[in-house]
C-alpha atoms as a PDB file:
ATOM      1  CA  UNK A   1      26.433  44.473 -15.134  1.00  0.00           C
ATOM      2  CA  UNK A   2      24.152  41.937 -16.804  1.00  0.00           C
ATOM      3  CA  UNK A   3      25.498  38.106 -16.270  1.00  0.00           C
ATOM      4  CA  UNK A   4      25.784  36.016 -19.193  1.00  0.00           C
ATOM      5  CA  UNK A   5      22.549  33.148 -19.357  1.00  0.00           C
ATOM      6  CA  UNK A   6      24.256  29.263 -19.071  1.00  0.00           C
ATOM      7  CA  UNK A   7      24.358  27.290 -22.075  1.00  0.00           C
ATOM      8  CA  UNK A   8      21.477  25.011 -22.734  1.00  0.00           C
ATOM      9  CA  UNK A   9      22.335  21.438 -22.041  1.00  0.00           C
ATOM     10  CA  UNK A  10      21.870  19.139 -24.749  1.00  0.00           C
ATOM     11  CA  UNK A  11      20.530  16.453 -22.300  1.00  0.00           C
ATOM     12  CA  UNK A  12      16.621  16.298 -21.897  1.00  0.00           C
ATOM     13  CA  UNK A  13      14.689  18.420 -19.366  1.00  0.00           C
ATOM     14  CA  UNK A  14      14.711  16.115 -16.375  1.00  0.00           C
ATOM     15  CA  UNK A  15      11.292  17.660 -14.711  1.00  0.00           C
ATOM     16  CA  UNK A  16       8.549  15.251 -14.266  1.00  0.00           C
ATOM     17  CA  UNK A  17       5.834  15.916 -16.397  1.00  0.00           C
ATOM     18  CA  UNK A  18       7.620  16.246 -19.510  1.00  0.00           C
ATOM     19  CA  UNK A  19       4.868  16.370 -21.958  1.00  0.00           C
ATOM     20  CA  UNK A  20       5.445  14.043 -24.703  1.00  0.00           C
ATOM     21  CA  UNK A  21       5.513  16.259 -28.078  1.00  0.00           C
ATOM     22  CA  UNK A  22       8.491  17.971 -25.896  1.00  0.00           C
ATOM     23  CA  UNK A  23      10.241  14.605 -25.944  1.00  0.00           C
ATOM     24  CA  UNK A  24       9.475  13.844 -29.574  1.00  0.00           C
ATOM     25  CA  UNK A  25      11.097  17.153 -31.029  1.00  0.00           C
ATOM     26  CA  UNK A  26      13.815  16.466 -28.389  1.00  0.00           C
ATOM     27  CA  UNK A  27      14.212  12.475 -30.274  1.00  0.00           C
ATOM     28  CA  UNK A  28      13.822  13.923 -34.003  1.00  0.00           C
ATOM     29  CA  UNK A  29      15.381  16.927 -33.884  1.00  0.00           C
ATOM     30  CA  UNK A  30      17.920  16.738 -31.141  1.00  0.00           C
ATOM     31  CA  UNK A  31      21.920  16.852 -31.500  1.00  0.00           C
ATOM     32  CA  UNK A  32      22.490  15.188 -28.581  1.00  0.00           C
ATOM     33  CA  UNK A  33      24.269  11.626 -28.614  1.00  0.00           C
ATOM     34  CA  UNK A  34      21.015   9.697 -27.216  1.00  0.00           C
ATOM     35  CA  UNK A  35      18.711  11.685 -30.072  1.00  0.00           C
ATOM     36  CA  UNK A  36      21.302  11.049 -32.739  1.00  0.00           C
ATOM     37  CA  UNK A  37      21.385   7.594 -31.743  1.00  0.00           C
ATOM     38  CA  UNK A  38      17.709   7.045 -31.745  1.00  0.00           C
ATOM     39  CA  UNK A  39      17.001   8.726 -35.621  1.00  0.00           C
ATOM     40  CA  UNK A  40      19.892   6.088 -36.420  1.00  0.00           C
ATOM     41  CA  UNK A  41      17.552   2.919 -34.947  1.00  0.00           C
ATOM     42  CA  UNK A  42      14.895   4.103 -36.757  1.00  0.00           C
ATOM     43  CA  UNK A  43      16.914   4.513 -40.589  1.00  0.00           C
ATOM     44  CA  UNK A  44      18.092   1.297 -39.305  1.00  0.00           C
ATOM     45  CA  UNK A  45      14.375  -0.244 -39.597  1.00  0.00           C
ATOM     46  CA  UNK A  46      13.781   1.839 -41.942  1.00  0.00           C
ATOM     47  CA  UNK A  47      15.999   0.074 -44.423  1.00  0.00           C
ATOM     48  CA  UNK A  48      14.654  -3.185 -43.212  1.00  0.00           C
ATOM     49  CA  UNK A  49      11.264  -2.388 -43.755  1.00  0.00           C
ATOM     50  CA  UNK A  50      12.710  -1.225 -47.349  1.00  0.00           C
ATOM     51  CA  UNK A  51      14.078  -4.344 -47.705  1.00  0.00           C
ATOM     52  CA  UNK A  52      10.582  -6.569 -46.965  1.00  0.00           C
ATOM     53  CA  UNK A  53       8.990  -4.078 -49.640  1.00  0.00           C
ATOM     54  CA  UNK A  54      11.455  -5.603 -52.520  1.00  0.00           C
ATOM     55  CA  UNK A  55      11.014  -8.845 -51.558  1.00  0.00           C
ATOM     56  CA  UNK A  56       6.924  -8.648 -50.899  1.00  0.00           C
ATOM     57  CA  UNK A  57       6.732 -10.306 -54.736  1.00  0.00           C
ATOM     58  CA  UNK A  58       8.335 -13.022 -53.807  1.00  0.00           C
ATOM     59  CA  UNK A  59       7.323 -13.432 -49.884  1.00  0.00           C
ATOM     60  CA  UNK A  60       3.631 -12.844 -50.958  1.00  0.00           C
ATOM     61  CA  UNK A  61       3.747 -16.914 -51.704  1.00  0.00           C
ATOM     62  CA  UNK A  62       4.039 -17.233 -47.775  1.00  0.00           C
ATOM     63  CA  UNK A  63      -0.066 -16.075 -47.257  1.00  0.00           C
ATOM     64  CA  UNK A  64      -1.032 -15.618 -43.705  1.00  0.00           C
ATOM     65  CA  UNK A  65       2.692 -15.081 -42.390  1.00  0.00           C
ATOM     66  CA  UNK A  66       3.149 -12.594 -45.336  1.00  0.00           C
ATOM     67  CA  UNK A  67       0.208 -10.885 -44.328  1.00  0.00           C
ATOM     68  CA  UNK A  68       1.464 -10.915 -40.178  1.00  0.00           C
ATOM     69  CA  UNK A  69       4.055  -9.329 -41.223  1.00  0.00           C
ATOM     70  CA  UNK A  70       2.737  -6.625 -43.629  1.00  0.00           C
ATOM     71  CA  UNK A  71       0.522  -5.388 -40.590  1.00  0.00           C
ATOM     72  CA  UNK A  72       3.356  -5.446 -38.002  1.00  0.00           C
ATOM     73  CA  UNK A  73       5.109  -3.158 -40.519  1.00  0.00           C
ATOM     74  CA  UNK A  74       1.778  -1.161 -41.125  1.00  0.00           C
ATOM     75  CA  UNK A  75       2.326  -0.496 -37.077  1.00  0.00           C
ATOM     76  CA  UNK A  76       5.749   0.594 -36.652  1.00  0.00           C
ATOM     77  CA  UNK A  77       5.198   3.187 -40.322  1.00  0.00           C
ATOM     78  CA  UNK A  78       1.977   4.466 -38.656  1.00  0.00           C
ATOM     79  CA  UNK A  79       3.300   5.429 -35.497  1.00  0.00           C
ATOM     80  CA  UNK A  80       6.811   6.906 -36.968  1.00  0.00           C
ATOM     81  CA  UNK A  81       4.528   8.903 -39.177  1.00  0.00           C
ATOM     82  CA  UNK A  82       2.342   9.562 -35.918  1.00  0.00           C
ATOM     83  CA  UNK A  83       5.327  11.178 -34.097  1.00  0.00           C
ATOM     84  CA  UNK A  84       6.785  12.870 -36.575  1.00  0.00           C
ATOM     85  CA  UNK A  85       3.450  14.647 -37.003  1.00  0.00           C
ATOM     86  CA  UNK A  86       3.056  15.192 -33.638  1.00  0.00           C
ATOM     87  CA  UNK A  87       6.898  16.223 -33.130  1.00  0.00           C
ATOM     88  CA  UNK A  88       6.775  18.514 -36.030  1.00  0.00           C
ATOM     89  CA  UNK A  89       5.676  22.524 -35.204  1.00  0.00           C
ATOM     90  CA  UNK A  90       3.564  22.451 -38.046  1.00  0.00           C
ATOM     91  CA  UNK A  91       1.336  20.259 -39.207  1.00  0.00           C
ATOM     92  CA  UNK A  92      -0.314  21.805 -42.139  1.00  0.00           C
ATOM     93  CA  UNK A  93       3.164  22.546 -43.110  1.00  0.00           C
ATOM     94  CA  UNK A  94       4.319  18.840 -42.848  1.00  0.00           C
ATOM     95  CA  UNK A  95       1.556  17.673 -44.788  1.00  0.00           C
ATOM     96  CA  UNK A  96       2.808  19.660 -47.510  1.00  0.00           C
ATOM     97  CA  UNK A  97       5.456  17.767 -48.105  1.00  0.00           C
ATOM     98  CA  UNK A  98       5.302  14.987 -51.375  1.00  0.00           C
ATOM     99  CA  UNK A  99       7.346  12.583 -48.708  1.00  0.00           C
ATOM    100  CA  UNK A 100       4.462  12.771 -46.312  1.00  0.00           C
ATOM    101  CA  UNK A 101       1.615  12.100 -48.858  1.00  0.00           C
ATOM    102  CA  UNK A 102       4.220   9.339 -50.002  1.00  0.00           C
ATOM    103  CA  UNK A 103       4.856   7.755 -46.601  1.00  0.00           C
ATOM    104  CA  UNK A 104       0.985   8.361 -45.994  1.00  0.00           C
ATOM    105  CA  UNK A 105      -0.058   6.129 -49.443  1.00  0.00           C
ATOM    106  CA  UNK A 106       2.312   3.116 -48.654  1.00  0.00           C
ATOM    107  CA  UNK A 107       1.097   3.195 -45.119  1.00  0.00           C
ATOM    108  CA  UNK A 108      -2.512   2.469 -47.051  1.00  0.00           C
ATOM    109  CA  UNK A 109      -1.365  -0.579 -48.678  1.00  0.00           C
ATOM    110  CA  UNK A 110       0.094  -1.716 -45.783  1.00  0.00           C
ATOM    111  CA  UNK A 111      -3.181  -1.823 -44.017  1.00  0.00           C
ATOM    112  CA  UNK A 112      -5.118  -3.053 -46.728  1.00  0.00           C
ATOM    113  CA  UNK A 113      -2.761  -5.095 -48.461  1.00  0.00           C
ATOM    114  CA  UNK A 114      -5.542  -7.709 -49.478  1.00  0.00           C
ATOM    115  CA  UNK A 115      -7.322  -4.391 -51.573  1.00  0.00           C
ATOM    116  CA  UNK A 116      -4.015  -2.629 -52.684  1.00  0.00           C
ATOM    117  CA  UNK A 117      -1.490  -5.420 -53.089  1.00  0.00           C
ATOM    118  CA  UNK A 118      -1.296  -4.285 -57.231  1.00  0.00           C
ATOM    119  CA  UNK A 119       0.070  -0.940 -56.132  1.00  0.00           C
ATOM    120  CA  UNK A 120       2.257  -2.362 -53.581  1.00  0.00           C
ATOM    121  CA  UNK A 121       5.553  -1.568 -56.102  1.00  0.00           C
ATOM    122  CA  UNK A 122       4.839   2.109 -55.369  1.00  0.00           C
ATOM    123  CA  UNK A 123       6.156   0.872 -51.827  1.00  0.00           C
ATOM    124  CA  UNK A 124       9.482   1.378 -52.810  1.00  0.00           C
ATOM    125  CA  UNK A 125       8.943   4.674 -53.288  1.00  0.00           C
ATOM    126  CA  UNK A 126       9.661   4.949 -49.276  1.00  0.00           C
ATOM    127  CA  UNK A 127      13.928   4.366 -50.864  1.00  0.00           C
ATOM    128  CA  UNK A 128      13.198   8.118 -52.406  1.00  0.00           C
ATOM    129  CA  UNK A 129      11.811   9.793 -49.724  1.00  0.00           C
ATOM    130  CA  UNK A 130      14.222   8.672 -46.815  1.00  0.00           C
ATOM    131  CA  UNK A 131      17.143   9.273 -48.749  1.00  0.00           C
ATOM    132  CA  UNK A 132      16.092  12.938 -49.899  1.00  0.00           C
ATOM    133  CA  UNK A 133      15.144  13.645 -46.538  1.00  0.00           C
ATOM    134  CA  UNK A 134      16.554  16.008 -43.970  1.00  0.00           C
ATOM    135  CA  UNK A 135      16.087  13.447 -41.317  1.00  0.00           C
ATOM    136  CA  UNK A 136      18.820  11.133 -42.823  1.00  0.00           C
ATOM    137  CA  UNK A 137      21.122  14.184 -43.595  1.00  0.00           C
ATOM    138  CA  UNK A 138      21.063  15.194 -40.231  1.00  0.00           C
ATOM    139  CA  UNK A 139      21.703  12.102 -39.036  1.00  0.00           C
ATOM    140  CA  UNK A 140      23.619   9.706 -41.100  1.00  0.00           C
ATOM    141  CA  UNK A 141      25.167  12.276 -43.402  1.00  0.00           C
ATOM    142  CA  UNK A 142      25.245  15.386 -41.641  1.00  0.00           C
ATOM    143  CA  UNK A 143      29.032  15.203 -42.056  1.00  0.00           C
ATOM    144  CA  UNK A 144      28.177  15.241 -46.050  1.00  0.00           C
ATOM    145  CA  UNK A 145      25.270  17.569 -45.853  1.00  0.00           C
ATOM    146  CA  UNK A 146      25.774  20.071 -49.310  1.00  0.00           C
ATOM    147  CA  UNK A 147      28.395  18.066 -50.573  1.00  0.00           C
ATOM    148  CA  UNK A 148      29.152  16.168 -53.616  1.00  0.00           C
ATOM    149  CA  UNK A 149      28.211  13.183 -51.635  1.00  0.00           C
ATOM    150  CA  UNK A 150      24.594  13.575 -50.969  1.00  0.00           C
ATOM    151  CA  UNK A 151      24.507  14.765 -54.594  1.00  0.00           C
ATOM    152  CA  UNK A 152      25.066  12.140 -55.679  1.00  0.00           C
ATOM    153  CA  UNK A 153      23.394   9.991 -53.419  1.00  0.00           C
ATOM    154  CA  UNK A 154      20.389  11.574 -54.272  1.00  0.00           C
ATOM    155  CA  UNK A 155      20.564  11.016 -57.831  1.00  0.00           C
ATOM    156  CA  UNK A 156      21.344   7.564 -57.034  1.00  0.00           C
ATOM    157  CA  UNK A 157      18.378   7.138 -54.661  1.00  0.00           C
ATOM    158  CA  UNK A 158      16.198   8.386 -58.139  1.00  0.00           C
ATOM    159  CA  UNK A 159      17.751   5.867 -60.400  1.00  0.00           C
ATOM    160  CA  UNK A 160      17.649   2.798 -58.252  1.00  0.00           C
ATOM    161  CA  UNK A 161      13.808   3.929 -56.655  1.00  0.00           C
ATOM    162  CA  UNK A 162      12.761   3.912 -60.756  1.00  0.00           C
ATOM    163  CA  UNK A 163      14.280   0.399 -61.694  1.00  0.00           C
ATOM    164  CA  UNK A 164      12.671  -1.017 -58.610  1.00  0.00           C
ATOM    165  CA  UNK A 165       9.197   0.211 -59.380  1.00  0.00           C
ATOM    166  CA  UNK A 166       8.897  -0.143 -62.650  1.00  0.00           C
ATOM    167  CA  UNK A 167      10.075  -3.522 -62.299  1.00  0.00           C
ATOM    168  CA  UNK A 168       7.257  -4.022 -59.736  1.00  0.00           C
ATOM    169  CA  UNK A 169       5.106  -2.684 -62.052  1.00  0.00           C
ATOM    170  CA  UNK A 170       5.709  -4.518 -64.905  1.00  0.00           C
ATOM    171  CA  UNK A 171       5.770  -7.918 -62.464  1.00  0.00           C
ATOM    172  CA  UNK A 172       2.332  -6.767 -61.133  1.00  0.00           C
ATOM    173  CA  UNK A 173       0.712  -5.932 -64.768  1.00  0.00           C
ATOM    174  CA  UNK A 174       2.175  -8.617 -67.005  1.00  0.00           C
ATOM    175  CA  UNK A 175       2.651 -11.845 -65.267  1.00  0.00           C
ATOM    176  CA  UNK A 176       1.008 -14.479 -66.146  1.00  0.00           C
ATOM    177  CA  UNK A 177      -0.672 -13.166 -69.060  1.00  0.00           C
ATOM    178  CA  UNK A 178       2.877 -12.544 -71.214  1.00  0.00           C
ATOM    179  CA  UNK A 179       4.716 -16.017 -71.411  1.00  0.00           C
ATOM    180  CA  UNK A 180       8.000 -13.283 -71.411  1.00  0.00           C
ATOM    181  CA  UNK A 181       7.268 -12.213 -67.908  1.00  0.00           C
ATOM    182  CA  UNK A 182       7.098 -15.489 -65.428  1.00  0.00           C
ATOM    183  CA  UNK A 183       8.945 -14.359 -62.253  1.00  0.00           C
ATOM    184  CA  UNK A 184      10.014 -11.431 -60.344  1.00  0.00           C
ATOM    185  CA  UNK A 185      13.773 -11.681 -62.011  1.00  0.00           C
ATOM    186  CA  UNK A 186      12.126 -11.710 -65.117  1.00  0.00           C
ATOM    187  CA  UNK A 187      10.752  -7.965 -64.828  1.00  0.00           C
ATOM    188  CA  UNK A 188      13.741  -7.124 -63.655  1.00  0.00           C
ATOM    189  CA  UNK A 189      15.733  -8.083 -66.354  1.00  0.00           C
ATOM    190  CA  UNK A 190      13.462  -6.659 -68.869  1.00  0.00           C
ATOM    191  CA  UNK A 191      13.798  -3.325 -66.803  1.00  0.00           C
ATOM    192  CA  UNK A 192      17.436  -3.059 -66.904  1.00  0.00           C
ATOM    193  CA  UNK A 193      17.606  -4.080 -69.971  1.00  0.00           C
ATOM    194  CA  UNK A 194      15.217  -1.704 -70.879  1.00  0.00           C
ATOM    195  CA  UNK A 195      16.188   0.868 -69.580  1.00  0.00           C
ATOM    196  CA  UNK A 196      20.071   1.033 -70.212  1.00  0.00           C
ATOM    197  CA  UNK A 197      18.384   0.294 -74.175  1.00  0.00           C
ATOM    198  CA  UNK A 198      20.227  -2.607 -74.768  1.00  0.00           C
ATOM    199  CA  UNK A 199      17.361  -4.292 -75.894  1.00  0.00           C
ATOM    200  CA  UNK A 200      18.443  -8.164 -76.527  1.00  0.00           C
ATOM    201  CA  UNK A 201      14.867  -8.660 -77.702  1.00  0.00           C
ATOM    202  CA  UNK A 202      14.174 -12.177 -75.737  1.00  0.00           C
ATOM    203  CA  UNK A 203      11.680  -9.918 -73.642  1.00  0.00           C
ATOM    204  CA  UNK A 204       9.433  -7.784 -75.363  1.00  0.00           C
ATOM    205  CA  UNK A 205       6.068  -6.722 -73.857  1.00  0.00           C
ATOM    206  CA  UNK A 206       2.770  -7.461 -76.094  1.00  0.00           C
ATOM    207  CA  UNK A 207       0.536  -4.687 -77.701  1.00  0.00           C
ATOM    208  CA  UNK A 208       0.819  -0.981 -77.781  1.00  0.00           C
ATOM    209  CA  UNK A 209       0.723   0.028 -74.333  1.00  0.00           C
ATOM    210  CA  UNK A 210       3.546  -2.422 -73.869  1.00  0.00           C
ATOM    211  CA  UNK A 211       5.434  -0.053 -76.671  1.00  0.00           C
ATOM    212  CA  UNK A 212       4.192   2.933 -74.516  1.00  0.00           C
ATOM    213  CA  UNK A 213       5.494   1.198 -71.240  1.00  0.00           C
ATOM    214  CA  UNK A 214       8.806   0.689 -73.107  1.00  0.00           C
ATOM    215  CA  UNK A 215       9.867   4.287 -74.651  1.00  0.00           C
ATOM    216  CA  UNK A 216       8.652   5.731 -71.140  1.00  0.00           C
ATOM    217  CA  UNK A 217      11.534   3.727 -69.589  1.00  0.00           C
ATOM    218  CA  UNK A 218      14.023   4.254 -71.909  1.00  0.00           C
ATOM    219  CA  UNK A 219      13.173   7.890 -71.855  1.00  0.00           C
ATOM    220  CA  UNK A 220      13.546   8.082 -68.077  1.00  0.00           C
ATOM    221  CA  UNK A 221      16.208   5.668 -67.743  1.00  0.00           C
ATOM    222  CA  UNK A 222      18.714   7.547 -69.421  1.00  0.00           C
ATOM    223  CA  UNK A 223      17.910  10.940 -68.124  1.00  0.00           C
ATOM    224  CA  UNK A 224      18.445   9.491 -64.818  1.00  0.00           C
ATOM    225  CA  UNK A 225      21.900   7.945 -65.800  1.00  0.00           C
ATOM    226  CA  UNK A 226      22.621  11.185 -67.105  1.00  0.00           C
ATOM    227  CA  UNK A 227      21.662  12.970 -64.253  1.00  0.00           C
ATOM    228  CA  UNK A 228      23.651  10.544 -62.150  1.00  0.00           C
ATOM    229  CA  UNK A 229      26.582  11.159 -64.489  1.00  0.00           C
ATOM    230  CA  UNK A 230      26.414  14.710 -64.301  1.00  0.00           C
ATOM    231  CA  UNK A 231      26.308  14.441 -60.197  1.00  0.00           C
ATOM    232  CA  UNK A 232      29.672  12.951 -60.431  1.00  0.00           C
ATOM    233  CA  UNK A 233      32.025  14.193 -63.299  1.00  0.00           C
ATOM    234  CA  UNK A 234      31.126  17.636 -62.929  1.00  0.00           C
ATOM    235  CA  UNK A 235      32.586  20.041 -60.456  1.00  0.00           C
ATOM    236  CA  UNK A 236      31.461  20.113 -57.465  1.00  0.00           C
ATOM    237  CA  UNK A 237      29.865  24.030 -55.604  1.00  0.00           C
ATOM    238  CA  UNK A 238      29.084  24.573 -52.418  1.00  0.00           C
ATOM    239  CA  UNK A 239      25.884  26.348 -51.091  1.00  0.00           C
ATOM    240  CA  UNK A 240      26.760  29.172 -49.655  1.00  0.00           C
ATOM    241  CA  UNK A 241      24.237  31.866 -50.662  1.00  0.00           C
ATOM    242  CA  UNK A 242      25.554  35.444 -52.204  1.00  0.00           C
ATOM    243  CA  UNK A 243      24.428  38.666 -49.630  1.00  0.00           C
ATOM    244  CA  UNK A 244      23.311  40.201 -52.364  1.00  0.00           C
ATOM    245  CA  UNK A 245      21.723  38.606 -55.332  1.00  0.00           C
ATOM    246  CA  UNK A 246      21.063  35.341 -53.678  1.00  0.00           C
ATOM    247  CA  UNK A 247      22.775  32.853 -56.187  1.00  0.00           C
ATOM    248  CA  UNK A 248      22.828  29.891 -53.647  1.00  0.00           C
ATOM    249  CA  UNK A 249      25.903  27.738 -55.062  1.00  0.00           C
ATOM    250  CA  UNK A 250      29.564  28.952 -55.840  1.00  0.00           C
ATOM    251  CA  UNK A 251      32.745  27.157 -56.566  1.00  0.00           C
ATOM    252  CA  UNK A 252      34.599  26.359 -53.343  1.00  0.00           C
ATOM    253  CA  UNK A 253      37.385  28.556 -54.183  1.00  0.00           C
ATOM    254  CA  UNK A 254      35.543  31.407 -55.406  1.00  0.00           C
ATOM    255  CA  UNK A 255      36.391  35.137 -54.064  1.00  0.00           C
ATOM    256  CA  UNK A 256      33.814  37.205 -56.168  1.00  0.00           C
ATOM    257  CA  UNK A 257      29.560  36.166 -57.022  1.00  0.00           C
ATOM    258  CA  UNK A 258      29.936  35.193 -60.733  1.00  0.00           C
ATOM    259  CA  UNK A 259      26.251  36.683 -60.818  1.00  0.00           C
ATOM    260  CA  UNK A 260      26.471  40.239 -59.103  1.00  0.00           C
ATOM    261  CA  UNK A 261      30.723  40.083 -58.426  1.00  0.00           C
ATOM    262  CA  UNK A 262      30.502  41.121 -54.844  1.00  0.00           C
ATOM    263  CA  UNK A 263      32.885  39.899 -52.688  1.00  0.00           C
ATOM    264  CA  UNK A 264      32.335  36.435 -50.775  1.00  0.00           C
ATOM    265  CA  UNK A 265      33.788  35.237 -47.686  1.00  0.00           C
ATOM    266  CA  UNK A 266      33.179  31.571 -47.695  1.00  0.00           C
ATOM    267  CA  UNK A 267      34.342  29.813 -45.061  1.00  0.00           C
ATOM    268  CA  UNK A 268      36.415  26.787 -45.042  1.00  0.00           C
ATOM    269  CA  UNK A 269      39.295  24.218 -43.135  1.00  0.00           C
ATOM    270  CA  UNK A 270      42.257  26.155 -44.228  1.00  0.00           C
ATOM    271  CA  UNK A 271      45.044  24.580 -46.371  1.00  0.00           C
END
């Protein structure tokens, strides 16, 4: 009679000579307490870093402590994106991913800030990919993963990522040559009020490509806030993918695959 084979323990291999990709997929893709706990540090700088990127317009003033900064950040993104690389099984298949080639581009105006400074709005664009990414589900909201929540959170992420770089964008392009546009706030305010087409009409930006610049917002902006809409006031399906025809969302109550009818058994917490 065969024995059973012992559990894995979710604690680290303790033999010397751990190599140090082992580690890495233990730190990134772990469920232990000390992996969970070390993806939460770095969401926690994460944010921070996200934080330095919507303020960069208005820190840039500082010069050479700006610039300090900007490479210290350059640092910790390029050896996050190092290990993940390293961590992940497949490389080729990570760099397939838009949130790598993202992550990879604001890591370039990081390190050559002096060069790439006009694109440095696009930063932002780091908001998008962490919080459509399967390391924050799996870490901060594994406990909302397929749920209404991270819809909407996701939709969220879109809307707020798009005010914050078109704003940047318009602060980058039109300051100082449109008397409209004289500060940060400024682009911001045109943005919003842009974009939710209120239009007061004390901002307006000059010549046709300013026209251009405007419909394109308004266009996106309130697909976004529809999407976001959507998200919330419509009910809510769980992904739980049919055996047979492969529909991958059904209501949480449902007994039969409104596409094929065969029977489901989804589970869930009891009443």
């Amino acid at each position: 009679m065969s024995r059973a084979k012992p559990a894995r323990s979710s604690e680290p291999p303790k033999a010397e000579g751990l190599r140090l990709r082992a580690r890495l997929r233990y730190l990134y893709h772990g469920s232990s307490p000390r992996a969970v706990r070390f993806r939460l540090a770095v969401i926690v700088i994460d944010f921070a870093i996200i934080g330095f990127f919507l303020a960069a317009p208005i820190l840039h003033e500082a010069g050479k402590v700006f610039y300090i900064v900007d490479y210290v950040i350059a640092t910790v993104l390029g050896l996050d994106l190092a290990a993940r690389a390293y961590a992940h099984t497949d490389v080729k298949d990570w760099l397939k991913k838009p949130g790598t080639w993202i992550d990879l581009f604001v890591l370039a105006t990081l390190l050559f800030p002096a060069w790439l400074f006009n694109f440095g709005f696009l930063r932002l664009l780091r908001l998008w990919t962490l919080l459509n990414s399967d390391f924050f589900w799996r870490t901060i909201g594994h406990r909302y993963d397929d749920t209404r929540v991270e819809e909407i959170t996701r939709a969220l992420a879109s809307l707020v990522t798009f005010i914050f770089v078109v704003t940047g964008f318009v602060y980058t392009t039109f300051r100082g040559s449109h008397a409209g546009i004289s500060g940060y706030l400024d682009a911001l305010y045109f943005t919003v009020a842009t974009l939710t087409t209120t239009g007061f009409g004390d901002i307006t930006l000059p010549g046709n490509w300013g026209r251009v610049l405007s419909i394109v917002v308004m266009l996106t902006g309130i697909t976004l806030f529809l999407r976001l809409a959507q998200t919330i006031f419509k009910p809510h399906k769980i992904k739980y993918p049919c055996p047979t025809c492969g529909l991958q969302k059904h209501d949480p109550d449902a007994v039969h695959c409104k596409a094929c009818g065969v029977v489901l058994c989804i589970p869930d917490e009891g009443a």
